[in-house]
Protein backbone atom coordinates (compact mmCIF):
# COMPACT_ATOMS: atom_id res chain seq x y z
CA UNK A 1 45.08 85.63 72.70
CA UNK A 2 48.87 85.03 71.51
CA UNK A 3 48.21 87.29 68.59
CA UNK A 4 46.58 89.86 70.92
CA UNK A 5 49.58 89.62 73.18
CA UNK A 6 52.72 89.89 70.79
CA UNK A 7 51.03 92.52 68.40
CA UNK A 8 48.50 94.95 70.89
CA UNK A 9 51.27 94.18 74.02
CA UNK A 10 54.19 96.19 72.24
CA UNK A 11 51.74 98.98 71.67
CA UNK A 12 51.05 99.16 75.22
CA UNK A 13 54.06 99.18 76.28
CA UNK A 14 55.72 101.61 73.71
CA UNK A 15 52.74 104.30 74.94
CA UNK A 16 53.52 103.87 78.35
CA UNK A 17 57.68 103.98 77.88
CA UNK A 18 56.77 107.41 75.97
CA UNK A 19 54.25 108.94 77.98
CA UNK A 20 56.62 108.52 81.53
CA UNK A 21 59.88 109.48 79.34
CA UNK A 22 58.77 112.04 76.85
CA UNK A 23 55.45 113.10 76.91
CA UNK A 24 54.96 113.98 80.45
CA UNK A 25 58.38 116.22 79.98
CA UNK A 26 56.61 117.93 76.71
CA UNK A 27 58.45 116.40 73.91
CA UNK A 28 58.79 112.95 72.17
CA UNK A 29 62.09 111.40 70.15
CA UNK A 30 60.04 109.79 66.93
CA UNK A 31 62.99 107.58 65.79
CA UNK A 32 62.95 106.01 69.37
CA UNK A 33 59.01 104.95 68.81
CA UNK A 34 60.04 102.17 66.03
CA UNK A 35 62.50 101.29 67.92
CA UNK A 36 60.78 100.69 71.67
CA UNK A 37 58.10 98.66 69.60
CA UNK A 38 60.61 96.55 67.82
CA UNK A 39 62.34 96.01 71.09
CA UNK A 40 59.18 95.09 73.34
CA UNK A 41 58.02 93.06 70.37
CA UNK A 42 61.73 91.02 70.79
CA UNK A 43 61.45 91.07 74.27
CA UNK A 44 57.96 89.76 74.72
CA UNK A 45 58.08 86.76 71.79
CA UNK A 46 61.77 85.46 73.94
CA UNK A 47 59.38 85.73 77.17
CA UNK A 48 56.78 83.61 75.19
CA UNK A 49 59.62 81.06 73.88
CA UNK A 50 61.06 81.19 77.33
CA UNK A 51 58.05 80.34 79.76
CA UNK A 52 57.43 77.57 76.81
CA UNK A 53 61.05 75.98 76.58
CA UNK A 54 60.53 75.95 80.89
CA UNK A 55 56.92 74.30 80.47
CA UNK A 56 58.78 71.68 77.76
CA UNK A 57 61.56 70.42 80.54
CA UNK A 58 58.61 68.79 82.33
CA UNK A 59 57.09 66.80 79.53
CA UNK A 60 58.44 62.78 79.50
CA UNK A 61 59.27 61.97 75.82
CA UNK A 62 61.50 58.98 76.31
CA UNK A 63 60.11 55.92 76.50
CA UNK A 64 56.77 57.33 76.59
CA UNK A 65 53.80 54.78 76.66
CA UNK A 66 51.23 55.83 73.85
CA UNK A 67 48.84 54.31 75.60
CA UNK A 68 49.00 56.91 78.28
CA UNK A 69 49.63 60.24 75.94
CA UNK A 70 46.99 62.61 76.79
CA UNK A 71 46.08 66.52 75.70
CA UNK A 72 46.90 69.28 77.78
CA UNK A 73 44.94 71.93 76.98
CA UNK A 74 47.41 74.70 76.85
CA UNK A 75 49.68 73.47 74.65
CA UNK A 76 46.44 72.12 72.41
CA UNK A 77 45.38 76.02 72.19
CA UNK A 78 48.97 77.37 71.90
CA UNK A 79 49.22 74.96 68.89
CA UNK A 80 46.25 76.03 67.32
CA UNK A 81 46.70 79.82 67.94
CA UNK A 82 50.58 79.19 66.32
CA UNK A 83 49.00 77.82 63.60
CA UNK A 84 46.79 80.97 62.74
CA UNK A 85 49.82 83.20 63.42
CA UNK A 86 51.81 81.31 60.73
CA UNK A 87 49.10 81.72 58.45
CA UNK A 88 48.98 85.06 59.12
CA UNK A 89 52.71 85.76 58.73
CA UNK A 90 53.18 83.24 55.70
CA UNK A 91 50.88 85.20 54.14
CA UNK A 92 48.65 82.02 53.17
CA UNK A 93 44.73 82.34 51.91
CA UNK A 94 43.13 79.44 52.51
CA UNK A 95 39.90 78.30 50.28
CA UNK A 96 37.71 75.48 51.76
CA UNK A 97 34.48 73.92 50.07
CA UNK A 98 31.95 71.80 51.16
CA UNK A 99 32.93 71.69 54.84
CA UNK A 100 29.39 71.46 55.41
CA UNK A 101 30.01 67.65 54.65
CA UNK A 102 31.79 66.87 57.69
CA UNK A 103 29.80 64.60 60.06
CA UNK A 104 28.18 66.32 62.79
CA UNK A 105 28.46 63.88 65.39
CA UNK A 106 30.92 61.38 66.52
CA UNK A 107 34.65 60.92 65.83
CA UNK A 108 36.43 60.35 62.14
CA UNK A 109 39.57 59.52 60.39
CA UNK A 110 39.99 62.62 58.08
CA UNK A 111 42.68 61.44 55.59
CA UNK A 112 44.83 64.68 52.89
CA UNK A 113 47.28 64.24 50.91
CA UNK A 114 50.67 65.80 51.84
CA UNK A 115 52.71 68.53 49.74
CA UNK A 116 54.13 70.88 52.49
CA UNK A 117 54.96 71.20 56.55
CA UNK A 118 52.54 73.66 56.12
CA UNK A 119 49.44 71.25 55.46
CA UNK A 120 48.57 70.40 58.99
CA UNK A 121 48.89 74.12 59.57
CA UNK A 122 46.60 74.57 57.25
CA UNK A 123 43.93 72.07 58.69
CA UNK A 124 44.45 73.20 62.22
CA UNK A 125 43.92 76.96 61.27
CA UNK A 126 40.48 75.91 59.17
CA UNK A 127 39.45 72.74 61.49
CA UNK A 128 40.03 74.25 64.91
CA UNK A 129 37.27 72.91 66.92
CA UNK A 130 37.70 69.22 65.90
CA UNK A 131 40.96 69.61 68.00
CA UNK A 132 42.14 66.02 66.52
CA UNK A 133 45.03 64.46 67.11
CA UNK A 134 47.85 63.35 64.30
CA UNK A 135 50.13 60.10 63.86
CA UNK A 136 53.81 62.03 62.69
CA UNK A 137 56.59 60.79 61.94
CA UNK A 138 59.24 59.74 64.72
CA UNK A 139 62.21 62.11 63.60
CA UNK A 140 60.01 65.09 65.05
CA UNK A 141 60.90 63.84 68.15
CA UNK A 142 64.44 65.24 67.73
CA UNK A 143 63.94 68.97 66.88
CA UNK A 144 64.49 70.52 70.00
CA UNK A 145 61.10 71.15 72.20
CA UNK A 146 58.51 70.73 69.10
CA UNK A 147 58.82 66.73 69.83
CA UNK A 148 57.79 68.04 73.64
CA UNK A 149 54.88 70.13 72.71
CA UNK A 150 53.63 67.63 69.93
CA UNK A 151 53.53 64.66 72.84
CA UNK A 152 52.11 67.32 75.36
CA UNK A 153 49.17 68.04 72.99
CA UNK A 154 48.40 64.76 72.06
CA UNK A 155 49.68 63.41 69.10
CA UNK A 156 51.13 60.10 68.56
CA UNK A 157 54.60 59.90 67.00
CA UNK A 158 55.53 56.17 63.87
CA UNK A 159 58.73 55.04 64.08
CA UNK A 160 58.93 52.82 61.12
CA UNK A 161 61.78 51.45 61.84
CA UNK A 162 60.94 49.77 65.14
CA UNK A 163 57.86 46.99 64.18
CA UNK A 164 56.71 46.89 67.50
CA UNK A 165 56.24 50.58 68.37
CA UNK A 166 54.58 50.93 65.21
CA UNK A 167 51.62 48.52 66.16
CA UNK A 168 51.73 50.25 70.17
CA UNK A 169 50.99 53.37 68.02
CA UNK A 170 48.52 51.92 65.74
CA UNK A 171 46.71 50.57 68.47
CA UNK A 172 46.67 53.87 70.72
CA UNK A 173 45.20 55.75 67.84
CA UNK A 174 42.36 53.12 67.54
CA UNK A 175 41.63 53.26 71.08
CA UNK A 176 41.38 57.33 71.14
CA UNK A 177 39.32 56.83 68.20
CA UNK A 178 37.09 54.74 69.98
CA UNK A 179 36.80 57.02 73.10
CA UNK A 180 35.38 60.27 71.05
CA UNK A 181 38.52 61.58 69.47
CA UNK A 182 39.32 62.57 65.82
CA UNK A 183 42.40 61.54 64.08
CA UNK A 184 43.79 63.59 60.95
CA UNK A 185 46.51 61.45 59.10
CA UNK A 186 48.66 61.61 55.90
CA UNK A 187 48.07 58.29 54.16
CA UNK A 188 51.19 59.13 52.14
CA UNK A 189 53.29 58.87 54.90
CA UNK A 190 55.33 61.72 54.00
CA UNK A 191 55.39 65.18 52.10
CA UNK A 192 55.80 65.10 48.32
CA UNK A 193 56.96 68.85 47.02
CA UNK A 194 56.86 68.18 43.50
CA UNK A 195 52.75 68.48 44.06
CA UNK A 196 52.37 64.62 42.73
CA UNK A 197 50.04 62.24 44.95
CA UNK A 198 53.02 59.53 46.59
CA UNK A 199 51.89 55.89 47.15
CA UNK A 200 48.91 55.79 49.67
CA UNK A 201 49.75 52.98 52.41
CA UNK A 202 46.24 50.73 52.97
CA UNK A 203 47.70 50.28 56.13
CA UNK A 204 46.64 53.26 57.29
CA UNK A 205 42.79 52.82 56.71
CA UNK A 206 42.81 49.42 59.19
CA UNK A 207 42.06 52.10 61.72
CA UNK A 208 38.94 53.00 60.41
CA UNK A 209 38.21 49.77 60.24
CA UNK A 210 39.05 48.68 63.87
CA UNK A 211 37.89 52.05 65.11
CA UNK A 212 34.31 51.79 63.55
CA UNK A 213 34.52 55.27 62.37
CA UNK A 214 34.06 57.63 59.21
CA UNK A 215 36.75 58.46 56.80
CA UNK A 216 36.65 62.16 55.92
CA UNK A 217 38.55 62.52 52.41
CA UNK A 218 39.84 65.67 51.79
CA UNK A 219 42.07 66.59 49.05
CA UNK A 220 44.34 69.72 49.15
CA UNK A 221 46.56 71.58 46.34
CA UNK A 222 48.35 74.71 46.37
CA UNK A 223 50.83 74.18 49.27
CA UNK A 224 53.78 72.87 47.51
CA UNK A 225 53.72 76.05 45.72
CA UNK A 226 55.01 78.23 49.32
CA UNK A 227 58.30 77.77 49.21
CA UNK A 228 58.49 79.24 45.80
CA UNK A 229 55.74 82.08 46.73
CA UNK A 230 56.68 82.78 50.14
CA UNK A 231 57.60 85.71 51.18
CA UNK A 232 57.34 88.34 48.11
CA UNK A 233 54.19 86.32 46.89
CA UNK A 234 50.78 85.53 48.74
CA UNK A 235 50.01 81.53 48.39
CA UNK A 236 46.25 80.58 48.48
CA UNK A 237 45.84 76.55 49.55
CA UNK A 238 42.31 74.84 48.11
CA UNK A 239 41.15 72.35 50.73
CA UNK A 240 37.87 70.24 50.01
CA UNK A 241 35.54 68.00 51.71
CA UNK A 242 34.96 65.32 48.85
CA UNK A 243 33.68 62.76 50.12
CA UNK A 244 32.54 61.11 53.25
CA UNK A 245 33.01 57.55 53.75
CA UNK A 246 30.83 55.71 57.03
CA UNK A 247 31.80 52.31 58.36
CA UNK A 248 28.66 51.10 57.14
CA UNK A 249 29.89 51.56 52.98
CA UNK A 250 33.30 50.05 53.83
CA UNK A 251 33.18 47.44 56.92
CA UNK A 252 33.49 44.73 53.70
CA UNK A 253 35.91 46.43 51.95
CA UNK A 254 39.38 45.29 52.46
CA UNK A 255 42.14 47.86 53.09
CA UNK A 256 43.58 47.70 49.76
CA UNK A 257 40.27 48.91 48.19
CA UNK A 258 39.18 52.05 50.58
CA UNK A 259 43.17 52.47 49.39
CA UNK A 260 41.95 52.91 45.88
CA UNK A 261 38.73 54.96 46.13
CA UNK A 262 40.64 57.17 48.22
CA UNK A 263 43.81 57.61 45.83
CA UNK A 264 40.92 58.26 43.04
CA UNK A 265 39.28 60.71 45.03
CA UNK A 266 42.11 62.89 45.45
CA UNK A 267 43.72 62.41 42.03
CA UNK A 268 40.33 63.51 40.38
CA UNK A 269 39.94 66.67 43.03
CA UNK A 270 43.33 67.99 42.71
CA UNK A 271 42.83 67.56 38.59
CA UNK A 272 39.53 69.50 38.99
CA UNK A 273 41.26 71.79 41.10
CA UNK A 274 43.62 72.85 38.70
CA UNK A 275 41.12 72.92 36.02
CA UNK A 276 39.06 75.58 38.56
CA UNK A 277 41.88 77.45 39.52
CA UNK A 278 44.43 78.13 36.72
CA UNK A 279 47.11 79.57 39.56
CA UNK A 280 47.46 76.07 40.75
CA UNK A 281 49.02 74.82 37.42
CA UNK A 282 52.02 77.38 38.50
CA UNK A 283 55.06 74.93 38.60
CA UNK A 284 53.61 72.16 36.52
């Protein structure tokens, strides 16, 4: 719908602009035609950032309970329809195998390494109807209405620095777990450009654990390479389902050992990756 409205809507607009001002009187200016579309195209995406900066005053991010952070629905589509527009305009092809390996019922902890901002883009444009929810990083919170709209859809912001918080977080993403929901989480903890998997933290799989729930592993490769490709250069991002793990295989496992089958998952998919795709070794 927001692609319909910022690309079709200009069209509309331009025809009917001509039609009352030049048509009807028997002629029509063609330099003013690029020029009414590029001004009703302005005009319409600071309407859409307007009407969203004016829903954002109303959203409570300070000293927000996570306990109580639910989903609103519009900003959960308007995220998700974003996130196919930036594909779109980033000119990013995505490639995902063996999706068919997702469970089919019940929530899961899907767990991807992290290269670029533009990985949960990425999952969001190919994972849509899962509409999880994601544990980010605290510093989010100060870029100017995105902390807003990420609280307002859902997703639970870390701050590592503050003990306490960290465990009210922790616990809140358990509990959604619990109740149905899907959580999609960086075990990294943070991006690493350079295309090299960072230090998994075991931490992070103790919510599987407490949540009773699957862990989806899916390795990615390809977007550390956008900032190089983008924008004279399409970028094409491999995603895979590799392997699914249920509580069942890993309720005896401790944390520091679903750590390592994990880490070995990925480092042996993003290898084959490479090996499958010679335009991922680009960089290397």
């Amino acid at each position: 719908m927001l692609l319909f409205i910022i690309i079709i809507l200009p069209l509309i607009i331009t025809s009917i602009y001509l039609y009352f001002t030049q048509i009807i009187n028997n002629y029509i200016i063609w330099w003013s035609i690029p020029i009414s579309l590029i001004i009703s195209f302005v005009g319409i995406v600071l309407l859409i950032i307007l009407s969203i900066y004016i829903r954002a005053l109303f959203i409570k991010t300070r000293n927000v309970n996570q306990s109580e952070i639910k989903r609103n629905s519009f900003f959960t589509s308007f995220i998700s329809e974003i996130a196919s527009i930036l594909t779109l305009f980033m000119r990013v092809k995505i490639i995902i195998e063996s999706k068919n390996k997702l469970p089919k019922e019940g929530p899961f902890m899907l767990v991807s390494n992290h290269q670029s901002m533009y990985d949960p883009i990425g999952l969001e444009t190919i994972l849509p109807e899962y509409k999880p929810f994601y544990v980010f990083k605290n510093n989010l919170m100060k870029v100017p209405i995105v902390g807003k709209i990420l609280i307002s859809s859902g997703h639970l912001p870390l701050d590592r620095t503050n003990a306490r918080k960290a465990v009210e977080t922790i616990s809140a993403a358990i509990k959604r777990v619990e109740n149905g929901e899907s959580l999609f989480i960086y075990p990294e903890g943070t991006r690493n450009p350079k295309r090299e998997l960072g230090e998994l933290h075991a931490g992070t799989f103790k919510i599987a654990l407490k949540a009773k729930c699957p862990i989806v592993i899916l390795p990615t490769d390809g977007a550390g390479l956008l900032h190089k490709n983008y924008p004279f250069k399409k970028t094409t991002i491999v995603f895979r389902v590799s392997k699914v793990l249920y509580y069942e295989d890993i309720k005896d496992l401790s944390t520091k050992e679903i750590k390592e089958i994990v880490e070995k998952e990925f480092n042996e998919n993003i290898e084959n990756f490479r090996e499958k795709y010679p335009f991922l070794k680009a960089g290397l």
